[in-house]
C-alpha atoms as a PDB file:
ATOM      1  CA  UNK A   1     106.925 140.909  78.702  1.00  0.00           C
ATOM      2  CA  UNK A   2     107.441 137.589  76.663  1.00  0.00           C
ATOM      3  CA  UNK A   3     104.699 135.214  78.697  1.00  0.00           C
ATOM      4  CA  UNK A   4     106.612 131.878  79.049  1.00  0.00           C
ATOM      5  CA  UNK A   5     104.721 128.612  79.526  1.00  0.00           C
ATOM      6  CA  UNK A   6     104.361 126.522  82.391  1.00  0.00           C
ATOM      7  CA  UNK A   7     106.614 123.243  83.080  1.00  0.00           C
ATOM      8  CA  UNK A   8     104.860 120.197  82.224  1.00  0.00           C
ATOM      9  CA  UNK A   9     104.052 117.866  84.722  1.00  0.00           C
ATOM     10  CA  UNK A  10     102.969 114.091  84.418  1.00  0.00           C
ATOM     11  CA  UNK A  11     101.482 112.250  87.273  1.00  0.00           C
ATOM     12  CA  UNK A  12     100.906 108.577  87.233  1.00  0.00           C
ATOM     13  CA  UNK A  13      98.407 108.253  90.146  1.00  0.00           C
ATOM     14  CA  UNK A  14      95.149 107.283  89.577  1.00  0.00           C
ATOM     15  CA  UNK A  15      92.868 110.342  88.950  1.00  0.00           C
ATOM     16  CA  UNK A  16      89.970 109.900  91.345  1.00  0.00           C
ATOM     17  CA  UNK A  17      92.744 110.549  93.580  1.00  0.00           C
ATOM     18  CA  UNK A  18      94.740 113.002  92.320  1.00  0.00           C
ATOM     19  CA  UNK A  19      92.264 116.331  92.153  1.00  0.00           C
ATOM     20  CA  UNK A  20      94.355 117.717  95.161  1.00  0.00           C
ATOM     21  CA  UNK A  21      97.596 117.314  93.168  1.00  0.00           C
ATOM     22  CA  UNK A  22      96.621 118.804  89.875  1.00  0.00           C
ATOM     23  CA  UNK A  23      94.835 121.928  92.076  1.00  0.00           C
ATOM     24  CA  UNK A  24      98.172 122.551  93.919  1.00  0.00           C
ATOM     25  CA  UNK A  25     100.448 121.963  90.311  1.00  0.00           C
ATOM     26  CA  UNK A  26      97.941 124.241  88.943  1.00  0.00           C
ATOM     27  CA  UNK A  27      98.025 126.964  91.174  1.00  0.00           C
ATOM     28  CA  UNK A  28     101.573 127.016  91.139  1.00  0.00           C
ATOM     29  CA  UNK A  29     101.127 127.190  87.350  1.00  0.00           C
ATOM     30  CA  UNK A  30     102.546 124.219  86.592  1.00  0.00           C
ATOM     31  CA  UNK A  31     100.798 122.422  83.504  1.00  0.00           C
ATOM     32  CA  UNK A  32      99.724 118.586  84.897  1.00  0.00           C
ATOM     33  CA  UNK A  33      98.876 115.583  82.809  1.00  0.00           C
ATOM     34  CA  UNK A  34      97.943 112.427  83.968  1.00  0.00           C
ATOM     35  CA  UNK A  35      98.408 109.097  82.815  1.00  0.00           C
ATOM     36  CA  UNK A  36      97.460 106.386  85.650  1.00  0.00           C
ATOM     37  CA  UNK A  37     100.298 103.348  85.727  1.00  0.00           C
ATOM     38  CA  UNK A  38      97.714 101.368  88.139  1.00  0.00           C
ATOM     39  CA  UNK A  39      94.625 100.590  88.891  1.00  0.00           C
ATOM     40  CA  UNK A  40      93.507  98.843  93.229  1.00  0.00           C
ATOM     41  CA  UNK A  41      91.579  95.806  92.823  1.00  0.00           C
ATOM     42  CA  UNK A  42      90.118  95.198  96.612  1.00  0.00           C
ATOM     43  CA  UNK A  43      90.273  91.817  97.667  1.00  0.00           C
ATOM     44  CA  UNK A  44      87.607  89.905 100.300  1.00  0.00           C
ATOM     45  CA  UNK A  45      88.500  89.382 103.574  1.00  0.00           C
ATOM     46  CA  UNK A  46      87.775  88.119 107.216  1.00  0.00           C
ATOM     47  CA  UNK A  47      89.055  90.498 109.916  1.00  0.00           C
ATOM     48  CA  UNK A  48      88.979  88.445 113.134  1.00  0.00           C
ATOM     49  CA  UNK A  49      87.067  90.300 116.064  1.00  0.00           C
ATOM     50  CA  UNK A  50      90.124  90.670 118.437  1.00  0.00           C
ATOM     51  CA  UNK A  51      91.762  93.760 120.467  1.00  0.00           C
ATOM     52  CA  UNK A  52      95.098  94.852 118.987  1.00  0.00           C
ATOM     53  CA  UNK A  53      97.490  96.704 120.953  1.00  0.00           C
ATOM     54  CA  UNK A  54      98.490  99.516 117.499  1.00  0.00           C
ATOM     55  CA  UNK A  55      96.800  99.782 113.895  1.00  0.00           C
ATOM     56  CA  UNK A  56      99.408 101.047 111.464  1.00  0.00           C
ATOM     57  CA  UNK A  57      97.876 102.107 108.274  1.00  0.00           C
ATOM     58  CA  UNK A  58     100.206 103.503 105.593  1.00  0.00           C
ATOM     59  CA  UNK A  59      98.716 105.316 102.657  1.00  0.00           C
ATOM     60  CA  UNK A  60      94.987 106.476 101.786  1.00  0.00           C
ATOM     61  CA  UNK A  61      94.110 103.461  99.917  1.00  0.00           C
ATOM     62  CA  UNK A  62      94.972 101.193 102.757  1.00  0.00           C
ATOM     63  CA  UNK A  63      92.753 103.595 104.757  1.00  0.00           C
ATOM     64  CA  UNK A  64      89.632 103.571 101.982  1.00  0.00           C
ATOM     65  CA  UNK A  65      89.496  99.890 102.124  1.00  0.00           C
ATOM     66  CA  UNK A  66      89.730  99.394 105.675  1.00  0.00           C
ATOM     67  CA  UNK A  67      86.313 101.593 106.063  1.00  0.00           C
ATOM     68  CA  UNK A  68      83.625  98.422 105.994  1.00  0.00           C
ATOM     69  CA  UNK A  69      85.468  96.562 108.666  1.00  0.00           C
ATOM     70  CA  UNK A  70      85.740  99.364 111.322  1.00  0.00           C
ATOM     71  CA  UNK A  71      82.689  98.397 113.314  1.00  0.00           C
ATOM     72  CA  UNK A  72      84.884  94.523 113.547  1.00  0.00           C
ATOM     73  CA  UNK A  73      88.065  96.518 114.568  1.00  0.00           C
ATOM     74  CA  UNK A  74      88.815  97.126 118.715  1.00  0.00           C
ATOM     75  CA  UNK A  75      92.380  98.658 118.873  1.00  0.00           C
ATOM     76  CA  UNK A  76      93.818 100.822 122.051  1.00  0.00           C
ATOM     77  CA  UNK A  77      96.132 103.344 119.155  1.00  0.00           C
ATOM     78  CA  UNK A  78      96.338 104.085 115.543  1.00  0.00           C
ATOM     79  CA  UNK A  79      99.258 105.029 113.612  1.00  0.00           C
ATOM     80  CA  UNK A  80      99.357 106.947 110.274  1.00  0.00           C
ATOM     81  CA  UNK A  81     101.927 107.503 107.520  1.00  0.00           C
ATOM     82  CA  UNK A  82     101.211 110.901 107.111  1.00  0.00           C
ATOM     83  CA  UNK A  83      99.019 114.070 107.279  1.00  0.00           C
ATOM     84  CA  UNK A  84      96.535 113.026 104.544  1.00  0.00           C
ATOM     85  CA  UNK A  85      96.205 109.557 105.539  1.00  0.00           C
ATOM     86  CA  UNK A  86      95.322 110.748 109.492  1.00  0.00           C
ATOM     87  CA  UNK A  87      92.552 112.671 107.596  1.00  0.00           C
ATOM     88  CA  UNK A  88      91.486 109.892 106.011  1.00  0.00           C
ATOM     89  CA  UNK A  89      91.698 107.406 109.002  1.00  0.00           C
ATOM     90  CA  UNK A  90      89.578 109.926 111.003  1.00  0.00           C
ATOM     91  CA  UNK A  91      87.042 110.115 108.251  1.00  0.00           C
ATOM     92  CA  UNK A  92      86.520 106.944 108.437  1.00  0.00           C
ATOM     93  CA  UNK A  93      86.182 106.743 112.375  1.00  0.00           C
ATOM     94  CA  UNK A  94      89.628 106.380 114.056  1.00  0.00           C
ATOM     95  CA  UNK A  95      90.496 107.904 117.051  1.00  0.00           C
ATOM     96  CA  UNK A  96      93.370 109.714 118.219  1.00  0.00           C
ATOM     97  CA  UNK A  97      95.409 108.993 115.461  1.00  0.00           C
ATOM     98  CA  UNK A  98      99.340 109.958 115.913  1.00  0.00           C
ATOM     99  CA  UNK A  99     101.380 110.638 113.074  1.00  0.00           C
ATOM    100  CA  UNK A 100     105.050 110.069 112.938  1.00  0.00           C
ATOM    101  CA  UNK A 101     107.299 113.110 111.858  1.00  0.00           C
ATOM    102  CA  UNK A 102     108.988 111.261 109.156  1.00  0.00           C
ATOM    103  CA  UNK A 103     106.238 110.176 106.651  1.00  0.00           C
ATOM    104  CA  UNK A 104     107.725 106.114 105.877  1.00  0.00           C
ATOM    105  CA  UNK A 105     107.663 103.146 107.037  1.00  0.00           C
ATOM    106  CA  UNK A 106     111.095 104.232 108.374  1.00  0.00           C
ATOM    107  CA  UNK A 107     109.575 106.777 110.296  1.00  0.00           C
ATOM    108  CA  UNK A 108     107.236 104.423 111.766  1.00  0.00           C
ATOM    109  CA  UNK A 109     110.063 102.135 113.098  1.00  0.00           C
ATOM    110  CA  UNK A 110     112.162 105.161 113.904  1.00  0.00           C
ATOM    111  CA  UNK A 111     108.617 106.377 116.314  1.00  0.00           C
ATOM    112  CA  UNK A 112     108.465 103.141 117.675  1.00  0.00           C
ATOM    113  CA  UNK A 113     111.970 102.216 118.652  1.00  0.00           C
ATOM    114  CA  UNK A 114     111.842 103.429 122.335  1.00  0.00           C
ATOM    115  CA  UNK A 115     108.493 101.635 123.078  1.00  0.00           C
ATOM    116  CA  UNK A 116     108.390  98.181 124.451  1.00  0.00           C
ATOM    117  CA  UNK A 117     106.190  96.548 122.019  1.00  0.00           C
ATOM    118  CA  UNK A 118     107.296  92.553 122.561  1.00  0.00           C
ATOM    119  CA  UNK A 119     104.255  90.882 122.737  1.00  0.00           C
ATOM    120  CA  UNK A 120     101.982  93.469 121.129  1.00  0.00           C
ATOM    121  CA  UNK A 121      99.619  92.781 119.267  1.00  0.00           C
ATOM    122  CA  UNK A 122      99.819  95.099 115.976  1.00  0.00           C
ATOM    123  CA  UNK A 123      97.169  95.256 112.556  1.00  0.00           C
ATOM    124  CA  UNK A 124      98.884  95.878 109.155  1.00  0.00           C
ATOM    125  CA  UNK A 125      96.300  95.940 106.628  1.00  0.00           C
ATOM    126  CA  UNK A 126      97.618  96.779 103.014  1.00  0.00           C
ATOM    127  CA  UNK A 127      98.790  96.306  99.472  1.00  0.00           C
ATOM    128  CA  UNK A 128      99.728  92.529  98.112  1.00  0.00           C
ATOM    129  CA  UNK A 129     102.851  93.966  97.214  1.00  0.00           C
ATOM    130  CA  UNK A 130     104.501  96.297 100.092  1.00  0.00           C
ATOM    131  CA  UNK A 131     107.958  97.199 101.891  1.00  0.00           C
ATOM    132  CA  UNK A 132     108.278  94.535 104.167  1.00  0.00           C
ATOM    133  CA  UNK A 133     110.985  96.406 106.723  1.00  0.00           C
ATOM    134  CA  UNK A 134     108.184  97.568 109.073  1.00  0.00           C
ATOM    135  CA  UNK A 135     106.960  93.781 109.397  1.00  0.00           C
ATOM    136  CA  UNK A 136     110.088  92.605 109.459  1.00  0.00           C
ATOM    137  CA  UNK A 137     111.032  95.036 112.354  1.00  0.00           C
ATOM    138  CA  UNK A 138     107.864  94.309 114.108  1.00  0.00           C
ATOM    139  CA  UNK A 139     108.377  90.751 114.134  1.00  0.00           C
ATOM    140  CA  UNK A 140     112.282  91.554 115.656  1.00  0.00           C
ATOM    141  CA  UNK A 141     110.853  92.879 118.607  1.00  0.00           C
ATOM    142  CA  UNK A 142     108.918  90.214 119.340  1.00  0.00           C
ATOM    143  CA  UNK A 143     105.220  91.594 118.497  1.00  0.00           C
ATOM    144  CA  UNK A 144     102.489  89.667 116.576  1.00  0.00           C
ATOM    145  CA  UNK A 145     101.510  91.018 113.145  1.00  0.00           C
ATOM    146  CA  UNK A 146      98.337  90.402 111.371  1.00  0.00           C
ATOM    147  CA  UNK A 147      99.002  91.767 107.724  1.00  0.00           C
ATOM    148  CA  UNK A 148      96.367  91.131 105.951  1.00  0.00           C
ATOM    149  CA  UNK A 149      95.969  91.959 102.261  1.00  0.00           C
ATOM    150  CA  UNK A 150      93.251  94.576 101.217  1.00  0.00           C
ATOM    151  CA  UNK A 151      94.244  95.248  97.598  1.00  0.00           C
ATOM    152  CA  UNK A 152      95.941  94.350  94.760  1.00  0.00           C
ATOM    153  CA  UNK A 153      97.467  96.855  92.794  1.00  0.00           C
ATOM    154  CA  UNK A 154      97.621  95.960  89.030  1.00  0.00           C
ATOM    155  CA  UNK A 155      99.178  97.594  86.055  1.00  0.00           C
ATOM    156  CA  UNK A 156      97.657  99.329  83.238  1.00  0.00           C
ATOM    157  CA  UNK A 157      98.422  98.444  80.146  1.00  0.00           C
ATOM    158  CA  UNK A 158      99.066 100.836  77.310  1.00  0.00           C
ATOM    159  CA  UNK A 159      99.598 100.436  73.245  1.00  0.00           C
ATOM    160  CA  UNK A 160     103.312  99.878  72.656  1.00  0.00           C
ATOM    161  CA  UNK A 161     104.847 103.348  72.572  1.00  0.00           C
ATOM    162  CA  UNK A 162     101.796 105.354  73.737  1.00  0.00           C
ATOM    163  CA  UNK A 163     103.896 106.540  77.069  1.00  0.00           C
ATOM    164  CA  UNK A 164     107.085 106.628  75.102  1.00  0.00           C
ATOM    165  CA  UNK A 165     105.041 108.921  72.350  1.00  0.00           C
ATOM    166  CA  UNK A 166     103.748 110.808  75.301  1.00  0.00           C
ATOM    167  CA  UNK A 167     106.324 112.028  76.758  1.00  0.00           C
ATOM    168  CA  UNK A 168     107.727 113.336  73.260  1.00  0.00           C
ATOM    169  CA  UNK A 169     104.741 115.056  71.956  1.00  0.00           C
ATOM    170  CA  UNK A 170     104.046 116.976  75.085  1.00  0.00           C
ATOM    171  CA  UNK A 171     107.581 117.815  75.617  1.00  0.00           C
ATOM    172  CA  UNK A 172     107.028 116.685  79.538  1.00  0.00           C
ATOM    173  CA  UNK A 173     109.271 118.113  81.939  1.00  0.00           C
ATOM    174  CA  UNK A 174     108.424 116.210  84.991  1.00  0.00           C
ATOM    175  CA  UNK A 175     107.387 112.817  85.856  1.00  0.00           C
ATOM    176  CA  UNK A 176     106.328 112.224  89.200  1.00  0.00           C
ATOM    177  CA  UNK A 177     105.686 108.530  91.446  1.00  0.00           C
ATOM    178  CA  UNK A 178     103.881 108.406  94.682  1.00  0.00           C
ATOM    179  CA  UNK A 179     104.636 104.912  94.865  1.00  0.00           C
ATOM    180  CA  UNK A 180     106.734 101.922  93.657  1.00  0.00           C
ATOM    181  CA  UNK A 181     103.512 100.195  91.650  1.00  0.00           C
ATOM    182  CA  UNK A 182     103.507 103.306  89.670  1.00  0.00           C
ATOM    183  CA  UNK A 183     106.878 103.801  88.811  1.00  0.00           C
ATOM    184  CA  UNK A 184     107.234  99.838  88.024  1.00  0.00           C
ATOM    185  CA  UNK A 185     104.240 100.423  85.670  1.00  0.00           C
ATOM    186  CA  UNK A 186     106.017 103.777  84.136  1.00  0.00           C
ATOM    187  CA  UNK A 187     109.435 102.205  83.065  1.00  0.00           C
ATOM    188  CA  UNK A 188     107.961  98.534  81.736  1.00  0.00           C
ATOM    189  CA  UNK A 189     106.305 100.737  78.810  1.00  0.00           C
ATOM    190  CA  UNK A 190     108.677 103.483  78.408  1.00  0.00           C
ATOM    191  CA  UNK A 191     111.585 102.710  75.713  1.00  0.00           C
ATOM    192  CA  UNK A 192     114.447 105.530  76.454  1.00  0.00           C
ATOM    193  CA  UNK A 193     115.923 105.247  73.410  1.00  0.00           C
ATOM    194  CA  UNK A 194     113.366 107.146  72.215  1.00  0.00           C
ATOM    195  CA  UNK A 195     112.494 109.462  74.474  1.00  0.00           C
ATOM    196  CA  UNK A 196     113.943 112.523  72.389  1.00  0.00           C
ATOM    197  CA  UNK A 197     114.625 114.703  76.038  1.00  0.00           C
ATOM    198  CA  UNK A 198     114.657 111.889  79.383  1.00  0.00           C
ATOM    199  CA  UNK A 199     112.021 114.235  81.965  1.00  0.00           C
ATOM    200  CA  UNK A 200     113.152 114.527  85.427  1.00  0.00           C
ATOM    201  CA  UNK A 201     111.885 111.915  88.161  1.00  0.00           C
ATOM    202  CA  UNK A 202     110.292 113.044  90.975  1.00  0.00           C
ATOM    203  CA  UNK A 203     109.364 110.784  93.841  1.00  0.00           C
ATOM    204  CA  UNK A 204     107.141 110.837  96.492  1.00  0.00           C
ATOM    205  CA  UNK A 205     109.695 109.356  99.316  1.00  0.00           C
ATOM    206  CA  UNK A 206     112.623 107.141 100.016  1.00  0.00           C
ATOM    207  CA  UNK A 207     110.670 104.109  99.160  1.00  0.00           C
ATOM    208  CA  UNK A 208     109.974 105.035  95.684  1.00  0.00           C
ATOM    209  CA  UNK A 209     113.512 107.080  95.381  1.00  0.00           C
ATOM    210  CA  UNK A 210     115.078 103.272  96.676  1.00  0.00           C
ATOM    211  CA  UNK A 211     112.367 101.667  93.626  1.00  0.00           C
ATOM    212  CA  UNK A 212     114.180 103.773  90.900  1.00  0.00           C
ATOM    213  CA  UNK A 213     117.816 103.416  92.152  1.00  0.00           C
ATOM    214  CA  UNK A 214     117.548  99.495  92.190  1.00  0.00           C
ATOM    215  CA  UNK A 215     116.321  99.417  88.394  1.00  0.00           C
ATOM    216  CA  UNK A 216     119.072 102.128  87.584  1.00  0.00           C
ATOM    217  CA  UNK A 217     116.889 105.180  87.512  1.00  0.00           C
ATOM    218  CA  UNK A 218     118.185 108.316  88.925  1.00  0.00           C
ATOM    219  CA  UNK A 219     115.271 110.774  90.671  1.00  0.00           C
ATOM    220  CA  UNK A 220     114.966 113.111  93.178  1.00  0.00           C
ATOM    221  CA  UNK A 221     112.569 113.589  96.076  1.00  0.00           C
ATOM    222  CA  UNK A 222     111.682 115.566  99.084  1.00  0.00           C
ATOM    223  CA  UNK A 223     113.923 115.640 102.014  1.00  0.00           C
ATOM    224  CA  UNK A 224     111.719 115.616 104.820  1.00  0.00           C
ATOM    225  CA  UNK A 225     108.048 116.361 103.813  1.00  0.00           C
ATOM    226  CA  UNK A 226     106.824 112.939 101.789  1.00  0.00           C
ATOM    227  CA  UNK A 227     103.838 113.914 100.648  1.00  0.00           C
ATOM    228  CA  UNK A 228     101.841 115.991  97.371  1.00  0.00           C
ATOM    229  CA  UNK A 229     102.771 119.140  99.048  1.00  0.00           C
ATOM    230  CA  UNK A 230     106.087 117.994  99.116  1.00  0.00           C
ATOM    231  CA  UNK A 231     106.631 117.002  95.696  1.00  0.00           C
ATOM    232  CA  UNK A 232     104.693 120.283  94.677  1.00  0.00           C
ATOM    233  CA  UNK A 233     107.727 122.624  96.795  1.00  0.00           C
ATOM    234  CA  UNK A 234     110.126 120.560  95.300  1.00  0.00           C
ATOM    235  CA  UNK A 235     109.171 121.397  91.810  1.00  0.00           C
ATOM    236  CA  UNK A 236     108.768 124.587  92.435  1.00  0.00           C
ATOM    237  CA  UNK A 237     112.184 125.031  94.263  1.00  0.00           C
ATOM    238  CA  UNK A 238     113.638 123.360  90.885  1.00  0.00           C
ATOM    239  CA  UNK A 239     111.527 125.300  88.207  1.00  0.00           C
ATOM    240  CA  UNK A 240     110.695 128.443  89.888  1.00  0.00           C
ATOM    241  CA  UNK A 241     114.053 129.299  90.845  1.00  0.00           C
END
């Protein structure tokens, strides 16, 4: 039998937080690569000492930074976007966290669309740069959102080319985005016209699918599991087949 290499895989999240990512890829003997598009910056803030009817918290990172203010924070529930970011929200001391079936701030608004929540008092911590739909939905109903800004999320810069290079030397197959910071950071270095065979783009979710559409990029993403393990059974359902 002819042994026929793995698919190539490049991810563009950070690597201190991608070890899960490149274990699953692996096992599923994928080949991954990483090349980080951004870098968090945390910023300093004042959380004020007040009881808020929800705390939404929508990725990991928004969950990491959050840890040094949970002795200021009094809430009555907590919201997650997602399996691994309830993990991380109850690693850090949150209790009873729920977790919306859809993993987006869709699914959020979506989980809270029955509920009465005029007048509620809700705690948004986050990215500088975020979807503003939830907020915007939030503030619809009537609620009062504190959305303060926990870190910055900031492009890295590489030599003209580098990505572009890359992608050609390694013969990647597969890009993948877990957010729109990353994929922003990807195609403001990458020159097609020289990409000798254009990879396919995989994203995370609908946010970062909507990201690529806007700038004219076509990719694909899970239908209903937004997450690692999603994109992982994706690729596999397109490579392994």
């Amino acid at each position: 039998m002819i042994y026929m290499p793995g698919h190539k895989i490049l991810i563009t999240r950070q690597p201190e937080f991608s070890v899960e990512f490149i274990n699953k890829l692996s096992y599923n003997r994928f080949y991954p690569y990483i090349l980080p598009m951004i870098k968090t910056v945390p910023h300093s803030i004042n959380i004020r000492e007040t009881m808020y009817d929800f705390v939404i918290v929508t990725s990991k990172n928004a969950c990491n930074y959050i840890q040094p203010f949970m002795d200021k924070l009094s809430y009555s529930r907590a919201i997650a976007v997602g399996k691994k970011t309830k993990q991380c929200m109850e690693m850090v001391g949150f209790r009873d966290v729920e977790v919306p079936e859809t993993f987006s701030q869709k699914g959020i608004i979506s989980y809270l669309s029955g509920e009465d929540i005029k007048g509620k008092r809700f705690f948004l911590p986050g990215a500088e740069e975020r979807p503003e739909e939830l907020i915007k939905f939030l503030s619809e109903k009537g609620s009062i959102v504190d959305a303060p800004t926990l870190y910055t999320t900031e492009k890295i810069c590489y030599q003209q080319d580098y990505i572009t290079d890359f992608l050609n030397q390694i013969h990647i197959d597969a890009v993948t985005f877990l957010s729109p910071s990353a994929a922003k950071g990807f195609f403001s270095q990458v020159t097609f016209s020289k990409i000798k065979k254009v990879p396919l783009f995989v994203s995370i979710g609908p946010t970062t699918h909507d990201y690529l559409i806007s700038i004219g990029i076509e990719s694909i993403y899970p239908k209903t599991d937004f997450s690692v393990d999603g994109v992982v059974e994706l690729l596999v359902s397109i490579f392994k087949s």
